[in-house]
PDB file of N, CA and C in Angstrom:
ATOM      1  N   UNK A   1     106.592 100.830  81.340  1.00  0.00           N
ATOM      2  CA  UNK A   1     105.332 100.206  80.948  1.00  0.00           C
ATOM      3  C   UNK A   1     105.402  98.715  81.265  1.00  0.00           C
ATOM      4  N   UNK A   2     104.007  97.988  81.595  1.00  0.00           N
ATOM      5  CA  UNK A   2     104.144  96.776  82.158  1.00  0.00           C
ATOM      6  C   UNK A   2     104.571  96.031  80.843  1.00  0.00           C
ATOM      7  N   UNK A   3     104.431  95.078  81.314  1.00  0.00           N
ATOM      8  CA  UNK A   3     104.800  93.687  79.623  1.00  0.00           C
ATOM      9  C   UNK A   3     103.660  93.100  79.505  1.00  0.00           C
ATOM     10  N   UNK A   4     103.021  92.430  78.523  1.00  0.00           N
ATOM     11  CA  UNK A   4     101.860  91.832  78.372  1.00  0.00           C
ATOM     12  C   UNK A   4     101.536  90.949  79.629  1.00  0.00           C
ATOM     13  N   UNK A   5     102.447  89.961  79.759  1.00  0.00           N
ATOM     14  CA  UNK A   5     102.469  89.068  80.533  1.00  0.00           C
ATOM     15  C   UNK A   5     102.024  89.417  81.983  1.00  0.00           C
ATOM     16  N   UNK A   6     102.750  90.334  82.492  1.00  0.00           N
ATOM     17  CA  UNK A   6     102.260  91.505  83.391  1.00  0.00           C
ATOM     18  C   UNK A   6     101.321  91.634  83.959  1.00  0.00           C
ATOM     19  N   UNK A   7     100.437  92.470  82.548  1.00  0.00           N
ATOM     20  CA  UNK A   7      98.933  93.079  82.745  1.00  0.00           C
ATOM     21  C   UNK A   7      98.083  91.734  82.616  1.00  0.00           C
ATOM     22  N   UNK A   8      98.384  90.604  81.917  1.00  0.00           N
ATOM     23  CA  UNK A   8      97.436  89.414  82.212  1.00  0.00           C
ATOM     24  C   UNK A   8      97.420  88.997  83.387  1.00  0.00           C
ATOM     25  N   UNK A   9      98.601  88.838  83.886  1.00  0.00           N
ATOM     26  CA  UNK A   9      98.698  88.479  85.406  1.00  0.00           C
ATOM     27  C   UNK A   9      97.812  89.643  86.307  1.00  0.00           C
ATOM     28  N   UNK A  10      97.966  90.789  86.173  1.00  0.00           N
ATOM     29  CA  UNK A  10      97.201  91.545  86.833  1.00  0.00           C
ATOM     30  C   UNK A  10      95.393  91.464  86.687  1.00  0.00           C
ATOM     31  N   UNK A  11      95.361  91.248  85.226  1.00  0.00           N
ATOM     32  CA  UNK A  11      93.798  90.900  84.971  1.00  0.00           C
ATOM     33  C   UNK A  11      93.636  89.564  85.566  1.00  0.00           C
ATOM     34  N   UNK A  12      94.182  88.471  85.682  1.00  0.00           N
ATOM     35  CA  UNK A  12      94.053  87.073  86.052  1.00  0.00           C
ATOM     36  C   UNK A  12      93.559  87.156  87.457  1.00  0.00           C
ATOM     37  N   UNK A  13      94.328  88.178  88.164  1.00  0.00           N
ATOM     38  CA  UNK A  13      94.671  88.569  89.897  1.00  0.00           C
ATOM     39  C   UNK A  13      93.184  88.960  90.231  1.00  0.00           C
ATOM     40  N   UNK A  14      93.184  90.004  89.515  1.00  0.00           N
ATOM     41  CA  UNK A  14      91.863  90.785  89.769  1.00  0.00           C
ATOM     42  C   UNK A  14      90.167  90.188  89.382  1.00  0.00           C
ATOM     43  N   UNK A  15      90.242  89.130  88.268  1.00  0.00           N
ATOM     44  CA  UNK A  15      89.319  87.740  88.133  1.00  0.00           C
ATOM     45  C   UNK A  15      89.578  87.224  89.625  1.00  0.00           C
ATOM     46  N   UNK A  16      90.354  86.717  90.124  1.00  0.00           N
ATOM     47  CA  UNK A  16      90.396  85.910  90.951  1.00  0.00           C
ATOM     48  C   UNK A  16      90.207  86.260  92.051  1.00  0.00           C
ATOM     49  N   UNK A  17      90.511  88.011  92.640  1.00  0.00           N
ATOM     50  CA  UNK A  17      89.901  88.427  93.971  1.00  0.00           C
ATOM     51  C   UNK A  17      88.170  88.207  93.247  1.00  0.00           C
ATOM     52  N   UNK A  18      87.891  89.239  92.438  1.00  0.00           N
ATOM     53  CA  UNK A  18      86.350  89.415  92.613  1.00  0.00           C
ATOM     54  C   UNK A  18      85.337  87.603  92.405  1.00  0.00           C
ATOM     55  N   UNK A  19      85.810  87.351  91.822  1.00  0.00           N
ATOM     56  CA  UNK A  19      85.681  85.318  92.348  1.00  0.00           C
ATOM     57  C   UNK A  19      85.031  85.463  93.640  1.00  0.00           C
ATOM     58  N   UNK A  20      86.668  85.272  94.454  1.00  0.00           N
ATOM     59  CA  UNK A  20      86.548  84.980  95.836  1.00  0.00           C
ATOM     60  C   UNK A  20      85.678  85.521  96.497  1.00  0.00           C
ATOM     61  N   UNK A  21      85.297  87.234  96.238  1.00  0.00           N
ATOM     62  CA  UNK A  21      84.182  87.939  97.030  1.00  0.00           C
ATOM     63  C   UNK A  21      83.189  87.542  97.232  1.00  0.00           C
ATOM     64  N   UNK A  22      82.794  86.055  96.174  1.00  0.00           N
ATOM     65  CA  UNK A  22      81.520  86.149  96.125  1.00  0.00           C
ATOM     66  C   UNK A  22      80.432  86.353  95.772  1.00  0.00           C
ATOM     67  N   UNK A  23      80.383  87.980  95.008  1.00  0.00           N
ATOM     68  CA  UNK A  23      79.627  88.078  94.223  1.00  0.00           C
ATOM     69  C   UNK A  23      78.098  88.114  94.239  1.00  0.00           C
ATOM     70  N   UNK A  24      76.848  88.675  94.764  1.00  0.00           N
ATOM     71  CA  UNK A  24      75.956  88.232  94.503  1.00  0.00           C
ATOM     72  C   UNK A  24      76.071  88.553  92.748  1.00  0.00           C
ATOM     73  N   UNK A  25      74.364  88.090  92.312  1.00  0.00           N
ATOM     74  CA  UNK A  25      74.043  88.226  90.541  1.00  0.00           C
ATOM     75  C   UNK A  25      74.152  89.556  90.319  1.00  0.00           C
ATOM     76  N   UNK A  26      73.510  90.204  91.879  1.00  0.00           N
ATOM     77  CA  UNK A  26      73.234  92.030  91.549  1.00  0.00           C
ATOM     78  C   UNK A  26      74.323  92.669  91.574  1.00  0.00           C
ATOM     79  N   UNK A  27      75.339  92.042  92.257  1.00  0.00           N
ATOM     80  CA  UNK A  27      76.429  93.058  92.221  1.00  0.00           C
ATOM     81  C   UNK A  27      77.288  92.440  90.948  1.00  0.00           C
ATOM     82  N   UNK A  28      77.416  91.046  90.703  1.00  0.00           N
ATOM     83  CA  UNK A  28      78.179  90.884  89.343  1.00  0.00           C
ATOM     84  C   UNK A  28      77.968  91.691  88.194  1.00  0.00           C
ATOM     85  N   UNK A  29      76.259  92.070  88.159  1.00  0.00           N
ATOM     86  CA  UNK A  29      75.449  92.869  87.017  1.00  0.00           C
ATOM     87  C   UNK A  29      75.819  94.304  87.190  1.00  0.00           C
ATOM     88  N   UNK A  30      76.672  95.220  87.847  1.00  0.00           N
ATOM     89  CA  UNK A  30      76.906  96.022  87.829  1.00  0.00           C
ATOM     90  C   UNK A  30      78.539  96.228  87.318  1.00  0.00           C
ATOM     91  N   UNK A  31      79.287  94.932  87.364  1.00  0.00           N
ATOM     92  CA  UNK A  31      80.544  95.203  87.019  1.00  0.00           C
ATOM     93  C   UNK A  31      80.459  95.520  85.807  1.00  0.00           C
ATOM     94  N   UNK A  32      81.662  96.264  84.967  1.00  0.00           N
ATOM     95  CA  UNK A  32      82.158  95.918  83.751  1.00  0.00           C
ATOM     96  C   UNK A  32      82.244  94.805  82.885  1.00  0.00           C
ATOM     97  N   UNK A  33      82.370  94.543  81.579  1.00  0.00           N
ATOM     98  CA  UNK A  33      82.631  93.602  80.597  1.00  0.00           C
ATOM     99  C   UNK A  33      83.838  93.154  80.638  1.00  0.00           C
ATOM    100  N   UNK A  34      84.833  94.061  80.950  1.00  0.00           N
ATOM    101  CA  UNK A  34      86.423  93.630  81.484  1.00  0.00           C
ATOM    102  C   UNK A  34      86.253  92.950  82.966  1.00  0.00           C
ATOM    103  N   UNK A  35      85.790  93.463  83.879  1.00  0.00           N
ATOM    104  CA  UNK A  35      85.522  92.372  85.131  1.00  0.00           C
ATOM    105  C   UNK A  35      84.765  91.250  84.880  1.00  0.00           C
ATOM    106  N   UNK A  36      83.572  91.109  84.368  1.00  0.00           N
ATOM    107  CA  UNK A  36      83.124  90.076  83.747  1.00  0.00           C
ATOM    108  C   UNK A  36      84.077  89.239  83.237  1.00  0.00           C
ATOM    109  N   UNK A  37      84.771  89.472  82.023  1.00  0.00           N
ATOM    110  CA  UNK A  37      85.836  88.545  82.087  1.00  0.00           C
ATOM    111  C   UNK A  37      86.778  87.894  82.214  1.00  0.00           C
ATOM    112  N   UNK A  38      87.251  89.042  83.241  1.00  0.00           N
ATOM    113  CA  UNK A  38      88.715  88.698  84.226  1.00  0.00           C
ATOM    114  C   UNK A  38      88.215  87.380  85.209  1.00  0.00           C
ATOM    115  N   UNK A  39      86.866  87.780  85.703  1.00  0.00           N
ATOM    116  CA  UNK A  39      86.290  86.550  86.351  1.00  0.00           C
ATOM    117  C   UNK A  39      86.016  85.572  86.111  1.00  0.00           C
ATOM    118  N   UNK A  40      85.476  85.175  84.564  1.00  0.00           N
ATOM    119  CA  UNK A  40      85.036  84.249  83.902  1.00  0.00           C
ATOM    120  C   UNK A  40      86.253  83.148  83.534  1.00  0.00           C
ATOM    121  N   UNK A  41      87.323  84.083  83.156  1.00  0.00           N
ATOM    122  CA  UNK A  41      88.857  83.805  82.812  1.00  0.00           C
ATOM    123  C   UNK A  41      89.205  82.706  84.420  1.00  0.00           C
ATOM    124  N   UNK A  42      89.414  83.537  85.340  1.00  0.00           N
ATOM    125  CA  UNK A  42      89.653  83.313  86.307  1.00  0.00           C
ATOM    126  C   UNK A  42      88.798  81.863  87.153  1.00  0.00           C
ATOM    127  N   UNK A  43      87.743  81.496  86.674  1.00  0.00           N
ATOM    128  CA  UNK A  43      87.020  80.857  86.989  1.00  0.00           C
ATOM    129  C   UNK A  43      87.151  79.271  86.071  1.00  0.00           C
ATOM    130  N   UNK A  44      87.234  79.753  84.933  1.00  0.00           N
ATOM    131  CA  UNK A  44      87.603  78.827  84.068  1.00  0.00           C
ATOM    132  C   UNK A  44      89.040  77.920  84.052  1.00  0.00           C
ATOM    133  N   UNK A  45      90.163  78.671  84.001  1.00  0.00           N
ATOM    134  CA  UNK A  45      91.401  78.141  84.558  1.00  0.00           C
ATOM    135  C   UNK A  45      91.055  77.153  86.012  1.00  0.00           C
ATOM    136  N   UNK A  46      90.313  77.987  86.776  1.00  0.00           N
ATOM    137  CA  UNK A  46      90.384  77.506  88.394  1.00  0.00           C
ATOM    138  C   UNK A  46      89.156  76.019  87.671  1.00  0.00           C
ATOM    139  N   UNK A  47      88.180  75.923  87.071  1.00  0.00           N
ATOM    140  CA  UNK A  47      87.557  74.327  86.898  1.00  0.00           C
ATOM    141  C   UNK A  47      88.493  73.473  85.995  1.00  0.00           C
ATOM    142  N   UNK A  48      89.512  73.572  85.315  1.00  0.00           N
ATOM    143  CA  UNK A  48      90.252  73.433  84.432  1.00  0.00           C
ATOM    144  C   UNK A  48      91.572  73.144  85.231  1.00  0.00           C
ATOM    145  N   UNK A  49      92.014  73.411  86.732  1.00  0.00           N
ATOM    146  CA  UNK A  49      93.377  72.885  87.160  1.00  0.00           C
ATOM    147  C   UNK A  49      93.972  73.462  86.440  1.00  0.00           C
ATOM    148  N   UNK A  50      93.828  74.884  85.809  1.00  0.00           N
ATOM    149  CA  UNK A  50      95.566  75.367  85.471  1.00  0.00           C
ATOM    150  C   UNK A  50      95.947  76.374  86.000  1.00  0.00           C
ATOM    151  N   UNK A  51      95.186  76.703  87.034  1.00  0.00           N
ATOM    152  CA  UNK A  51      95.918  77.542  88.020  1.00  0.00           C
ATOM    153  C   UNK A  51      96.847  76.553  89.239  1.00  0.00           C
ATOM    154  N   UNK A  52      98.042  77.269  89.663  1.00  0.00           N
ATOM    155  CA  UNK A  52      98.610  76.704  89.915  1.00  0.00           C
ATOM    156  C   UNK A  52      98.929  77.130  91.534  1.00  0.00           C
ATOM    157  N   UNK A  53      98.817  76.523  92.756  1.00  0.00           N
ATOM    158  CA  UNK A  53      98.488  76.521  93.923  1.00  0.00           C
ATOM    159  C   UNK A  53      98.604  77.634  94.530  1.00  0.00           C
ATOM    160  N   UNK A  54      99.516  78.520  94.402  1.00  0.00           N
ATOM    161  CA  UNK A  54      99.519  79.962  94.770  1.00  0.00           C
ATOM    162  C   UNK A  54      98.716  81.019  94.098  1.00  0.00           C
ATOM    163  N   UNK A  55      98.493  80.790  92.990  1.00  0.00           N
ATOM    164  CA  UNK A  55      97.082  81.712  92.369  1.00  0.00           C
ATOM    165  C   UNK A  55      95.640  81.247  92.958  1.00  0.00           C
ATOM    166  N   UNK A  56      95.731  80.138  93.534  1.00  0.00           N
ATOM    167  CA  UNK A  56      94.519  79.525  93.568  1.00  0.00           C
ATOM    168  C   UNK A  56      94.146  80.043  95.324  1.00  0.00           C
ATOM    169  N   UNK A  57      95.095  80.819  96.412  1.00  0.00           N
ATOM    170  CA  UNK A  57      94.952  81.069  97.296  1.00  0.00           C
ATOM    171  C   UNK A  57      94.480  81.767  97.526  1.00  0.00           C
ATOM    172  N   UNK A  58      94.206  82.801  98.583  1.00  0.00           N
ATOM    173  CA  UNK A  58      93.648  83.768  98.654  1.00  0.00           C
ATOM    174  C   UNK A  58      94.410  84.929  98.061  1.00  0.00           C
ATOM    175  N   UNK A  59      93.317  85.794  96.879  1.00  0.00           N
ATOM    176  CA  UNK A  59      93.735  86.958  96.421  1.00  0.00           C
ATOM    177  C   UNK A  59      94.386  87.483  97.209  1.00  0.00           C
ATOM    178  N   UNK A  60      95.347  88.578  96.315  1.00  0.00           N
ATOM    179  CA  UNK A  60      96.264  89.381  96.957  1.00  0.00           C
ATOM    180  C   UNK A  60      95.447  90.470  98.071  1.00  0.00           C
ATOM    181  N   UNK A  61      93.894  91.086  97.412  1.00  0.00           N
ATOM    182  CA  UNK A  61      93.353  92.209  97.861  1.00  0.00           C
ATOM    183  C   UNK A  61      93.645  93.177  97.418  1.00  0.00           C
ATOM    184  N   UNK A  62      94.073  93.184  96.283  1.00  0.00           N
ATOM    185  CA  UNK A  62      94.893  94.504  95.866  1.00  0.00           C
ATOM    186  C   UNK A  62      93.385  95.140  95.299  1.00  0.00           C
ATOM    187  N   UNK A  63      92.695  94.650  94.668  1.00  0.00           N
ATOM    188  CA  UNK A  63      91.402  95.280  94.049  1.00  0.00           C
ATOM    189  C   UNK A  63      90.669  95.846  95.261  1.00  0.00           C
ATOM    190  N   UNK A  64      90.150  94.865  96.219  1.00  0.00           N
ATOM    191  CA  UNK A  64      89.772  94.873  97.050  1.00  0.00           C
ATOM    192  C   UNK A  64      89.818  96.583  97.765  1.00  0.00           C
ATOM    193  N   UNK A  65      90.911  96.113  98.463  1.00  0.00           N
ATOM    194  CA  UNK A  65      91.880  97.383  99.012  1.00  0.00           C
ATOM    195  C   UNK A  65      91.855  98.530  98.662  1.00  0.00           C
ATOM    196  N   UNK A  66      91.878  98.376  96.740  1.00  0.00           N
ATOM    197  CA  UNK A  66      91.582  99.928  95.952  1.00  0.00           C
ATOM    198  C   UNK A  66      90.364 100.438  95.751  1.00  0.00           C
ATOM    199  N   UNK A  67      89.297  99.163  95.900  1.00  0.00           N
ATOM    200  CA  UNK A  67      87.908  99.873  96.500  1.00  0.00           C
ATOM    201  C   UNK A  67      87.621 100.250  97.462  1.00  0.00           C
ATOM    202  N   UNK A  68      88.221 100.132  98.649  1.00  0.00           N
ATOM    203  CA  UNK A  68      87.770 100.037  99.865  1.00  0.00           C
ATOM    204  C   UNK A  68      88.838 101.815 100.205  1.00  0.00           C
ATOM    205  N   UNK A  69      89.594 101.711  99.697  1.00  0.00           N
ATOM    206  CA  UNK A  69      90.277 103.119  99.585  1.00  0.00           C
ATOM    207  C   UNK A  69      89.215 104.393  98.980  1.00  0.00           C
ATOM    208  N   UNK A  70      88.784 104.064  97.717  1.00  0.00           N
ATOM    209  CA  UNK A  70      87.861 104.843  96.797  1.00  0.00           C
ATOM    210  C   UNK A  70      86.938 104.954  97.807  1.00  0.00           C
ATOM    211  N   UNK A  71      86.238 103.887  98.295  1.00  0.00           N
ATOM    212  CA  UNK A  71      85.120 104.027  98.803  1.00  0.00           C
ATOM    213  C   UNK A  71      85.425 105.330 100.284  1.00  0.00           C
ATOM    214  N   UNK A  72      86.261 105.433 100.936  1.00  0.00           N
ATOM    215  CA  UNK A  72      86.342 105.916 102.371  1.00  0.00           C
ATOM    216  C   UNK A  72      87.025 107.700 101.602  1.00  0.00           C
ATOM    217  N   UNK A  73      87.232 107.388 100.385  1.00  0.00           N
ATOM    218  CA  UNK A  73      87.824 108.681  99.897  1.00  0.00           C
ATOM    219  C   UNK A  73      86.843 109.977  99.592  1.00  0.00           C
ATOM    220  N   UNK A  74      85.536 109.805  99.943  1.00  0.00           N
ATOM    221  CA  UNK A  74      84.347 110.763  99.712  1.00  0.00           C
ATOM    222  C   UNK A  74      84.481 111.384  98.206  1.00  0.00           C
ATOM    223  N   UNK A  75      84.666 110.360  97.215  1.00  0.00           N
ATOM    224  CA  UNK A  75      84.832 111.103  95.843  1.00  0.00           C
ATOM    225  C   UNK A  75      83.544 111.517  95.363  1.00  0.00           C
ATOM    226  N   UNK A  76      83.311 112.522  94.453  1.00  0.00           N
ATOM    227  CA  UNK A  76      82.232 113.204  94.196  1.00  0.00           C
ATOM    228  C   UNK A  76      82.053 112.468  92.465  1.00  0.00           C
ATOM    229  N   UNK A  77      80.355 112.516  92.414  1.00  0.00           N
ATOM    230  CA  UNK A  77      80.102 111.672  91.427  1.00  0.00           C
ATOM    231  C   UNK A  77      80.930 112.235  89.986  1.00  0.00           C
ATOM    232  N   UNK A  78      81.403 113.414  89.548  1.00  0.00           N
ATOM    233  CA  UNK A  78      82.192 113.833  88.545  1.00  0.00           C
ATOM    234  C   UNK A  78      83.696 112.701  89.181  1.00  0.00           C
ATOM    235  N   UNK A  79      84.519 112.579  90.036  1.00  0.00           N
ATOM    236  CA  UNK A  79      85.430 111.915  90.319  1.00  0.00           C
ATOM    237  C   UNK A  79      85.256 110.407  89.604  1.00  0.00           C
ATOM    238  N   UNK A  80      84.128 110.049  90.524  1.00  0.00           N
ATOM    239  CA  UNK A  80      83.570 108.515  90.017  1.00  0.00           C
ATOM    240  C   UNK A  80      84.172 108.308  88.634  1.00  0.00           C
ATOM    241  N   UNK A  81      82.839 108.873  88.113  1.00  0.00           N
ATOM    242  CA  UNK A  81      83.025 108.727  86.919  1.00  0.00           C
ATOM    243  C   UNK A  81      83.824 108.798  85.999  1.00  0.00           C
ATOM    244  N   UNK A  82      85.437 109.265  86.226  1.00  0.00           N
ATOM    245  CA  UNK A  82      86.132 109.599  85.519  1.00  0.00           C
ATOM    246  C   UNK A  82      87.344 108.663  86.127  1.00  0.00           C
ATOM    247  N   UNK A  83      86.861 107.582  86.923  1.00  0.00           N
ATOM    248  CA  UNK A  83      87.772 106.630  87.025  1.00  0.00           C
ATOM    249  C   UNK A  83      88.342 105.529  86.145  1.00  0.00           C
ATOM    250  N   UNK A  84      88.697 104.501  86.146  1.00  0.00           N
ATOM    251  CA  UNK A  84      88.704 103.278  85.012  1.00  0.00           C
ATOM    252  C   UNK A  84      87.798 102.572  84.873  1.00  0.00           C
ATOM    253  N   UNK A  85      87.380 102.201  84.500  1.00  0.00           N
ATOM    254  CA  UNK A  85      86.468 100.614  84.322  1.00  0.00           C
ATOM    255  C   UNK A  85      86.972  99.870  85.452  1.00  0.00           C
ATOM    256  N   UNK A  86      88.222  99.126  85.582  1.00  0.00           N
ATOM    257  CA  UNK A  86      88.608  98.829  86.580  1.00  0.00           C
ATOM    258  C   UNK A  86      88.585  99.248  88.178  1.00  0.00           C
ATOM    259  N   UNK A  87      88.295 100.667  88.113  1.00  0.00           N
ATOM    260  CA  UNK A  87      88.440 101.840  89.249  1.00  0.00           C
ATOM    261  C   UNK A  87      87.287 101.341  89.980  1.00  0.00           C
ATOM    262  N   UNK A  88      85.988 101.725  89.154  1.00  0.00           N
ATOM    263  CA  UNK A  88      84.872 102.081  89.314  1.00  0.00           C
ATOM    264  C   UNK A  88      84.383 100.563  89.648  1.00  0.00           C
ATOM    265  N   UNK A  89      84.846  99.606  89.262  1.00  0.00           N
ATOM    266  CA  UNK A  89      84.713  98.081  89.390  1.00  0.00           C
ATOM    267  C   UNK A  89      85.389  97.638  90.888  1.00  0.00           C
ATOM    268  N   UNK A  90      86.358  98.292  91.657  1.00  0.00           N
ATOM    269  CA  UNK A  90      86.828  97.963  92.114  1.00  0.00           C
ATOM    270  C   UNK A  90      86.127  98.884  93.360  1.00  0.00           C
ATOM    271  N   UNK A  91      85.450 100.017  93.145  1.00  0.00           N
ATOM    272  CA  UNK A  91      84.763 100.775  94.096  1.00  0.00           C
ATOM    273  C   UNK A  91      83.461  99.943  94.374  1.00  0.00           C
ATOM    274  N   UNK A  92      82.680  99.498  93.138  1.00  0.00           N
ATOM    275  CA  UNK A  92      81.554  98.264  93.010  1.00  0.00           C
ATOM    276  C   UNK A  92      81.638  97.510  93.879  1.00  0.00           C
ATOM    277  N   UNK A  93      82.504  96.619  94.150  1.00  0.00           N
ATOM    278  CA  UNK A  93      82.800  95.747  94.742  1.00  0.00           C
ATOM    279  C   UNK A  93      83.121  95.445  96.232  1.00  0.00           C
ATOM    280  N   UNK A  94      83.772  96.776  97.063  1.00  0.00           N
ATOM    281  CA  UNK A  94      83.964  97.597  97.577  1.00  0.00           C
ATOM    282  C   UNK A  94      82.598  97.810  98.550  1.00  0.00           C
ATOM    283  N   UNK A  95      81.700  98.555  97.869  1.00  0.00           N
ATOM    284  CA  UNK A  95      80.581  98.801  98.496  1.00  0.00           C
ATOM    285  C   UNK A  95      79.533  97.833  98.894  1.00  0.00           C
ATOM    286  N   UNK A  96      79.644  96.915  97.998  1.00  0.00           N
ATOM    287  CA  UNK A  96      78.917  95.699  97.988  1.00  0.00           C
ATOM    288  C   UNK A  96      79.288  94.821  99.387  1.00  0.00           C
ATOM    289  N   UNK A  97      80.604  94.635  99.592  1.00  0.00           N
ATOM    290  CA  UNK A  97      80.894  94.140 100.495  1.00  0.00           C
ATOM    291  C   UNK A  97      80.762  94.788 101.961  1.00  0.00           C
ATOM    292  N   UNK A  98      81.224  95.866 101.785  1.00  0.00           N
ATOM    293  CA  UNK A  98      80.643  96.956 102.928  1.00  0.00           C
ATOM    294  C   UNK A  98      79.280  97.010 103.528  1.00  0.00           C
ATOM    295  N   UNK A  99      78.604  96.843 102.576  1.00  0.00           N
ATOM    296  CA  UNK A  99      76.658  96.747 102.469  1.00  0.00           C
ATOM    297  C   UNK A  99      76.303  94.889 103.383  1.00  0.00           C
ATOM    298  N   UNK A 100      77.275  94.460 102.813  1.00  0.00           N
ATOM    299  CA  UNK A 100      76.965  92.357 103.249  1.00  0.00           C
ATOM    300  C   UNK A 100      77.642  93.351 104.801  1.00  0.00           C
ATOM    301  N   UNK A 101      78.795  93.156 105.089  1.00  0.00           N
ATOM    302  CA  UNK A 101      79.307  93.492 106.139  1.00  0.00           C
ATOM    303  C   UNK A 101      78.333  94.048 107.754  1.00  0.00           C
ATOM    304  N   UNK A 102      77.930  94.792 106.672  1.00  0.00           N
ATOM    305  CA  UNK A 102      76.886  95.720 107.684  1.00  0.00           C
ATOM    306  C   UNK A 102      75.633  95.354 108.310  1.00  0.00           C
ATOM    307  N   UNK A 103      75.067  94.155 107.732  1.00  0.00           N
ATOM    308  CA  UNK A 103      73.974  93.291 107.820  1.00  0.00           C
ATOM    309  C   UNK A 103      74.083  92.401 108.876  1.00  0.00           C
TER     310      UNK A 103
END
């Protein structure tokens, strides 16, 4: 099992890719309350200087990546739905960018 410290770092990570994406309002309004504030978190440290130069770089992509996986995986809406908050946030995000991409 991770250690606290860990899973903050992982929530911190994952604030800080969906940050970087960009974000329109419509696609922020579809995330979760936990993405909501992994970002907010993430955003706040970053106006605040206490992130520290390697967090402040470009995300790992690890969220990214796990949407962009979900997304090409043809999951069926019973699948979806029975992902994480995080999952399903990370498929969100995922598509959103796919959709800008395509334009």
């Amino acid at each position: 099992e991770a250690s606290p410290g860990h899973q903050d770092r992982r929530w911190l990570e994952m604030g800080l890719e969906l940050d970087h994406a960009s974000l329109t309002e419509e696609e922020e309004g579809g995330l979760s309350a936990f993405s909501h504030d992994a970002m907010a978190a993430a955003r706040m440290l970053r106006s605040r200087g206490a992130l520290v130069e390697a967090e402040e770089g470009a995300p790992s992509a690890g969220w990214t990546a796990l949407g962009r996986e979900l997304d090409s995986s043809g999951l069926s809406e019973a699948e979806e739905a029975g992902l994480s908050c995080q999952g399903r946030d990370a498929l969100v995000v995922a598509r959103g960018l796919r959709a800008r991409e395509a334009r």
